[in-house]
Protein backbone atom coordinates (compact mmCIF):
# COMPACT_ATOMS: atom_id res chain seq x y z
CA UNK A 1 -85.47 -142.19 -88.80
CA UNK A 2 -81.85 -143.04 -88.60
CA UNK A 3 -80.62 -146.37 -89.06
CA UNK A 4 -76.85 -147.74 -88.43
CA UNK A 5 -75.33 -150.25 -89.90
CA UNK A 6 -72.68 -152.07 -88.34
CA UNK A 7 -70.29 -153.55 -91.40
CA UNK A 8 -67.66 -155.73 -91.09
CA UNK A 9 -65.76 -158.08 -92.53
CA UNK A 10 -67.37 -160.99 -92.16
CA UNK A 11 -70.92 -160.59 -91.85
CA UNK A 12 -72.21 -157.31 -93.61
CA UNK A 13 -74.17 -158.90 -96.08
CA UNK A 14 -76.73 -160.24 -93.72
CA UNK A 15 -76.77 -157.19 -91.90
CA UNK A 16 -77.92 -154.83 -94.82
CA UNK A 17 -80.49 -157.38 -96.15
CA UNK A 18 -81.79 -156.66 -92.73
CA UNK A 19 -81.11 -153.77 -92.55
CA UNK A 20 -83.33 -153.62 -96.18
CA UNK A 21 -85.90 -155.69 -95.08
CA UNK A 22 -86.85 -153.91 -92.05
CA UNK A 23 -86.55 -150.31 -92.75
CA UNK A 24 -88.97 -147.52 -94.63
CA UNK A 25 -87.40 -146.64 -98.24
CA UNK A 26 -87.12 -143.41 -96.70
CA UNK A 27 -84.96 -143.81 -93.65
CA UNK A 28 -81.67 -142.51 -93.27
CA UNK A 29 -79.47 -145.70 -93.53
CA UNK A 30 -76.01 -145.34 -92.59
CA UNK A 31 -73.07 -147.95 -93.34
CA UNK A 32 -70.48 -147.71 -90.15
CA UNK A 33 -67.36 -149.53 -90.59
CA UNK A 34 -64.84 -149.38 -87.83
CA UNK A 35 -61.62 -150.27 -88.13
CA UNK A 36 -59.44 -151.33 -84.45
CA UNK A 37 -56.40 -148.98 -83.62
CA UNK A 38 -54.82 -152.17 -82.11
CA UNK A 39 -52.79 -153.47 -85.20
CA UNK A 40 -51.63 -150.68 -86.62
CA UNK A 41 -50.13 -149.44 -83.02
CA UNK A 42 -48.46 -152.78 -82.40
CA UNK A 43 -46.65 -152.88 -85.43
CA UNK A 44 -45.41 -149.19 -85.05
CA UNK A 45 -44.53 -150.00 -81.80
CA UNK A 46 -42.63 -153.05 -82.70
CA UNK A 47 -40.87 -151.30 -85.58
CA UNK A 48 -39.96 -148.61 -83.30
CA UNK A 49 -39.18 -150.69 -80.41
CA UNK A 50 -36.79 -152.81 -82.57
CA UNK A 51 -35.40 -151.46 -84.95
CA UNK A 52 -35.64 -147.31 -84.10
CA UNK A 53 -37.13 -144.65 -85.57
CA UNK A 54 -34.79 -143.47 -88.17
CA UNK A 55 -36.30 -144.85 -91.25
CA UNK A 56 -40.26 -143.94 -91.09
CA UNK A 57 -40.48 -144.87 -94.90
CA UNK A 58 -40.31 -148.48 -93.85
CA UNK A 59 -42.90 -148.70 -90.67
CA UNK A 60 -45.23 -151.40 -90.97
CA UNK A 61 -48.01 -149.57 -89.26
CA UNK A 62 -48.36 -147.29 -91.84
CA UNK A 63 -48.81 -150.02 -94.49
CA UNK A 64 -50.97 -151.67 -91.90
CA UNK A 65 -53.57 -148.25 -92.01
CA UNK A 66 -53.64 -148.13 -95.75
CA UNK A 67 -54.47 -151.64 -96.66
CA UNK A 68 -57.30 -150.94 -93.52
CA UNK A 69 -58.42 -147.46 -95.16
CA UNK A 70 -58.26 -149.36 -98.39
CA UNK A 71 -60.80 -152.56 -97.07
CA UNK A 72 -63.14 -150.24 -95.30
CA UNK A 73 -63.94 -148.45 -98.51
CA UNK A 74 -64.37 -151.44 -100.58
CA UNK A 75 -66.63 -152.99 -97.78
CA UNK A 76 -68.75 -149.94 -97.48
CA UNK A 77 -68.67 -149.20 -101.34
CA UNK A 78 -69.59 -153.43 -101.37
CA UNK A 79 -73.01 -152.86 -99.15
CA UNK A 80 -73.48 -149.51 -100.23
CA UNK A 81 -74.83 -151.52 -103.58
CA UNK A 82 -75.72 -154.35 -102.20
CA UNK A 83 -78.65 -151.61 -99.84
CA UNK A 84 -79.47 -150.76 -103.18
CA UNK A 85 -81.24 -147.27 -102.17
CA UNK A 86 -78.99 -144.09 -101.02
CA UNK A 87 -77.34 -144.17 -98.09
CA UNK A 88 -74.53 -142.91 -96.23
CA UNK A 89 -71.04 -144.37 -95.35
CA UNK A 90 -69.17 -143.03 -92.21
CA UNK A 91 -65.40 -144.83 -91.58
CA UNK A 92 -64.06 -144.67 -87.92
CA UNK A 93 -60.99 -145.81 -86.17
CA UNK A 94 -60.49 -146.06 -82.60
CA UNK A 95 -61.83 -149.15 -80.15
CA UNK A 96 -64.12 -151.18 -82.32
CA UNK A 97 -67.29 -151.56 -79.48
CA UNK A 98 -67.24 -147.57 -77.92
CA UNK A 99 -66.80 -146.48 -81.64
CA UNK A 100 -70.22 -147.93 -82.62
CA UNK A 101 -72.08 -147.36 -79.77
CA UNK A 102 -71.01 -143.61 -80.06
CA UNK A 103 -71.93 -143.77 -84.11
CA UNK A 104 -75.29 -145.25 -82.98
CA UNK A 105 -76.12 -142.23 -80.63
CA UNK A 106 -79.73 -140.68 -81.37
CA UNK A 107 -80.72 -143.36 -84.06
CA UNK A 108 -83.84 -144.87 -84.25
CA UNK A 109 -82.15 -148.82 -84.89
CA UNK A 110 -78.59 -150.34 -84.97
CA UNK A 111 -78.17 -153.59 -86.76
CA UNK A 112 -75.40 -155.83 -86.02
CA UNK A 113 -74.21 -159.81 -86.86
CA UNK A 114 -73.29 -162.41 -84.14
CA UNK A 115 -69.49 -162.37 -84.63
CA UNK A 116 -68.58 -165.40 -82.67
CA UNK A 117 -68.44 -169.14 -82.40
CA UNK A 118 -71.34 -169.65 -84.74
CA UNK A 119 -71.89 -173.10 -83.78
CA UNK A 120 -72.86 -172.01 -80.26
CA UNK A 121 -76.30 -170.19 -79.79
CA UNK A 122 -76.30 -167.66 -76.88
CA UNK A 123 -73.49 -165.49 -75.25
CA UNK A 124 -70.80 -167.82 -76.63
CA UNK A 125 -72.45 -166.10 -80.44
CA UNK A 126 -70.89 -163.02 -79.26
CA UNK A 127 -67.61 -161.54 -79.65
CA UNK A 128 -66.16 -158.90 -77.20
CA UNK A 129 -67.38 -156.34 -79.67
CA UNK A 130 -70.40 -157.51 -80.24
CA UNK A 131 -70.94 -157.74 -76.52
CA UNK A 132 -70.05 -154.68 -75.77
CA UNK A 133 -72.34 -153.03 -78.39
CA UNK A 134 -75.30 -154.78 -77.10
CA UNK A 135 -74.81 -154.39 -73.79
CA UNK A 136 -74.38 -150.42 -74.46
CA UNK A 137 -76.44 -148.92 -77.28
CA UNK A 138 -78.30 -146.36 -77.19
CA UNK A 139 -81.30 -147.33 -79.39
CA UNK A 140 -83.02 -150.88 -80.35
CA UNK A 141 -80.35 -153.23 -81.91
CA UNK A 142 -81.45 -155.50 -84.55
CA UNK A 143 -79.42 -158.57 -83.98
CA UNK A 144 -78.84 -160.75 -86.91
CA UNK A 145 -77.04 -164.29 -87.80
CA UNK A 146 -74.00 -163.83 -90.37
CA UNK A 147 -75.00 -166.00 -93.86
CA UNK A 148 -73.77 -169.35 -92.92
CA UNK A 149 -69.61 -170.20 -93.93
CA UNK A 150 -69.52 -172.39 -96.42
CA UNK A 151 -68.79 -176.31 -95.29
CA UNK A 152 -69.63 -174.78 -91.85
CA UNK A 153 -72.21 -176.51 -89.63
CA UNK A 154 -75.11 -174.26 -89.44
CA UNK A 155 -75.79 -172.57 -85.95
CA UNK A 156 -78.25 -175.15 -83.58
C-alpha cells in the first residue's frame, strides 16, 4: 500500500500526523514536495527581457531554483522525522496540481491540507492547487485542516 504525501510549506505537519495516524507501519509512505516552475521562469524572463542575456552569472532565476531545491529538501528532510518510520522523499518541479496528481498515480491514499482562506469552510478552503488535486486524483484523498496560524481565528 502506497501512500502520498502532499508537503508544502505551510501545512505539512498536519498532513504527516495524518498521514501517521491513518496508515499501517508497513505502508509505503512517500513525502512529495512540488515546487511551481512559475517563479523561477518569470524572473529569467525578466532578466532576459531587460537586461539581455550576456551575463548568465547574474540571472535571478537561477538563484530563485536553488533557494527552492534548497527548501524542498529541508521540508522533506523536516517531515521525513517528524513520520518518524522510513519513508521515501520524491522532489518535482513543473505545475504544482498535474504534478501531484501524476505522483499520486496507482497509490492506495493521497493526503493533502486545505491551502486556502482558512476562515472559510467549503470551496473557499481550497486553493487552485488544492482544487485541482481533488477534483483529479486518482486514488482516495485524505483531506486534512493545516494546524491552526497562530493569533489566527480558528476555521468555523
Amino acid at each position: 500500500m502506497t501512500v502520498v504525501v502532499w508537503i508544502t510549506e505551510g501545512s505539512w505537519p498536519a498532513c504527516v500526523d495524518a498521514a501517521r495516524a491513518h496508515t499501517a507501519d508497513g505502508a509505503d509512505v512517500v513525502l512529495l514536495h512540488v515546487t511551481g516552475h512559475d517563479v523561477p521562469g518569470v524572473a529569467h524572463g525578466a532578466y532576459a527581457g531587460l537586461l539581455g542575456r550576456g551575463h548568465p552569472e547574474r540571472d535571478p532565476g537561477t538563484r530563485l531554483e536553488s533557494l527552492a531545491d534548497a527548501s524542498a529538501r529541508e521540508l522533506l528532510r523536516a517531515a521525513a522525522e517528524r513520520l518518524g518510520r522510513p519513508c521515501r522523499s520524491v522532489e518535482r518541479t513543473g505545475r504544482t496540481g498535474h504534478e501531484v496528481v501524476a505522483a499520486a498515480e496507482g497509490a492506495a491514499l493521497l493526503v493533502l491540507a486545505r491551502d486556502g482562506d482558512r476562515g472559510r469552510p467549503g470551496p473557499k478552503s481550497l486553493g487552485p492547487a488544492a482544487r485541482f488535486v481533488v477534483d483529479h486524483a486518482p486514488c482516495p484523498v485524505l483531506l486534512v485542516w493545516p494546524e491552526p496560524v497562530p493569533g489566527a481565528s480558528p476555521p468555523h
